[in-house]
Protein backbone atom coordinates (compact mmCIF):
# COMPACT_ATOMS: atom_id res chain seq x y z
CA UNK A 1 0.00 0.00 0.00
CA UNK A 2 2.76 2.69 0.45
CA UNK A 3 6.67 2.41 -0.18
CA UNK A 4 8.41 1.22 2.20
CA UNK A 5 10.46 4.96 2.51
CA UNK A 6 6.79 6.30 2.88
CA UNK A 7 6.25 3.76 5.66
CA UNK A 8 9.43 5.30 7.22
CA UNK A 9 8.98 8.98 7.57
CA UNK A 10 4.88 8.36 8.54
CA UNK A 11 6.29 6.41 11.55
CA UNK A 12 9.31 9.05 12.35
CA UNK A 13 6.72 11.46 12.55
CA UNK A 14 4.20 9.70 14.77
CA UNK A 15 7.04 8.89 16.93
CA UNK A 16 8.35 12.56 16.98
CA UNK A 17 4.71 13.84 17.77
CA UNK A 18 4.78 11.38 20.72
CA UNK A 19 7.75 12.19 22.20
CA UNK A 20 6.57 16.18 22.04
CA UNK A 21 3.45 14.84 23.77
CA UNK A 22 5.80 13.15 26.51
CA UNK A 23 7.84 15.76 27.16
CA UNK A 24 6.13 17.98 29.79
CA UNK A 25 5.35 15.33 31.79
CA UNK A 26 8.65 14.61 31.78
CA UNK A 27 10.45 17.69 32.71
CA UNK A 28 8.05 18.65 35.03
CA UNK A 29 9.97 18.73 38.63
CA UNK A 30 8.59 20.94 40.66
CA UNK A 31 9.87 24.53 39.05
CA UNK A 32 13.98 22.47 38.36
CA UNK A 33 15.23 23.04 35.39
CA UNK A 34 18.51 21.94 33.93
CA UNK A 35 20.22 25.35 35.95
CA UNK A 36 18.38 25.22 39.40
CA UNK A 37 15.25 26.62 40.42
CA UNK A 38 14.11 28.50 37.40
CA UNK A 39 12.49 32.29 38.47
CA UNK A 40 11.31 35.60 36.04
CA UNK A 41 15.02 37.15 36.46
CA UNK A 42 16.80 34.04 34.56
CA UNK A 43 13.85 33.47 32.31
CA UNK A 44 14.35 37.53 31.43
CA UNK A 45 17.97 37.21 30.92
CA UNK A 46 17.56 33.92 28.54
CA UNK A 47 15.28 35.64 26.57
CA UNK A 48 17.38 38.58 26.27
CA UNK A 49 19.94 36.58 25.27
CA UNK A 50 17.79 35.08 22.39
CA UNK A 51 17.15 38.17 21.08
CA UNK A 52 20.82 39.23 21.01
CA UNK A 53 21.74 36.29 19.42
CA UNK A 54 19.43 36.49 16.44
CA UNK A 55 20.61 40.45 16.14
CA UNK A 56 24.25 39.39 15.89
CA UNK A 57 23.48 36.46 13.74
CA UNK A 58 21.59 38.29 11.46
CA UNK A 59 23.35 41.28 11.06
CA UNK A 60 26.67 38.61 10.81
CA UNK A 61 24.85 36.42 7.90
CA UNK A 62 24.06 40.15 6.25
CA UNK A 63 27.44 41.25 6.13
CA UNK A 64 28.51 38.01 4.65
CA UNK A 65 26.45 37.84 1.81
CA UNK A 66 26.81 41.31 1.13
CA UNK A 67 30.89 40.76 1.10
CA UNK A 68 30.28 37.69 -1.42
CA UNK A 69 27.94 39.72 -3.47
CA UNK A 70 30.74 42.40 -4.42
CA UNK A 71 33.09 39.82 -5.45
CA UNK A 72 30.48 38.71 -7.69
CA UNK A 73 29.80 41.13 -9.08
CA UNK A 74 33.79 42.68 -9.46
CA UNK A 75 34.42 38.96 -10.55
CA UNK A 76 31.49 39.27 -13.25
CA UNK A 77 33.07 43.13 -14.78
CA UNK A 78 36.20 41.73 -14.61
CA UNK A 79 35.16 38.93 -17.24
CA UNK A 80 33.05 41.54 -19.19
CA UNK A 81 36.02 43.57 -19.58
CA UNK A 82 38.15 40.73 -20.30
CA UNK A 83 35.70 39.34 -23.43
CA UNK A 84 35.28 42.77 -24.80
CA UNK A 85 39.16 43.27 -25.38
């Protein structure tokens, strides 16, 4: 009835929805996290840390492409100039 890799991902993904299901009951120790005793302060500084991140990151992965986007396009004049001589 379905192929056999069909067969494969339908059960990955009922097993993955499971374990996403399981999870809160399994983490759920009285207020312990993985750090201690988890409280608004440290849940304020993660998420301020998040939000870094994704600045830096992004303005990184900008910076990046820009820089490989001018040697493109100095690589791509360069060979323009070099066919029309």
């Amino acid at each position: 009835m379905f192929s056999p890799m069909r067969r494969f991902f339908i059960t990955l993904n009922l097993v993955a929805v499971g374990l996403l299901a399981a999870v809160p009951a399994a983490h759920a120790a009285d207020g312990m996290g993985l750090v201690g005793r988890t409280n608004d302060k440290m849940i304020t500084f993660f998420c301020f840390g998040v939000m870094i991140f994704f600045t830096v990151f992004v303005t990184v992965m900008t910076w990046i492409q820009h820089t490989r986007e001018v040697r493109k396009e100095r690589r791509q004049a360069d060979a323009a100039k070099l066919n029309d001589e």
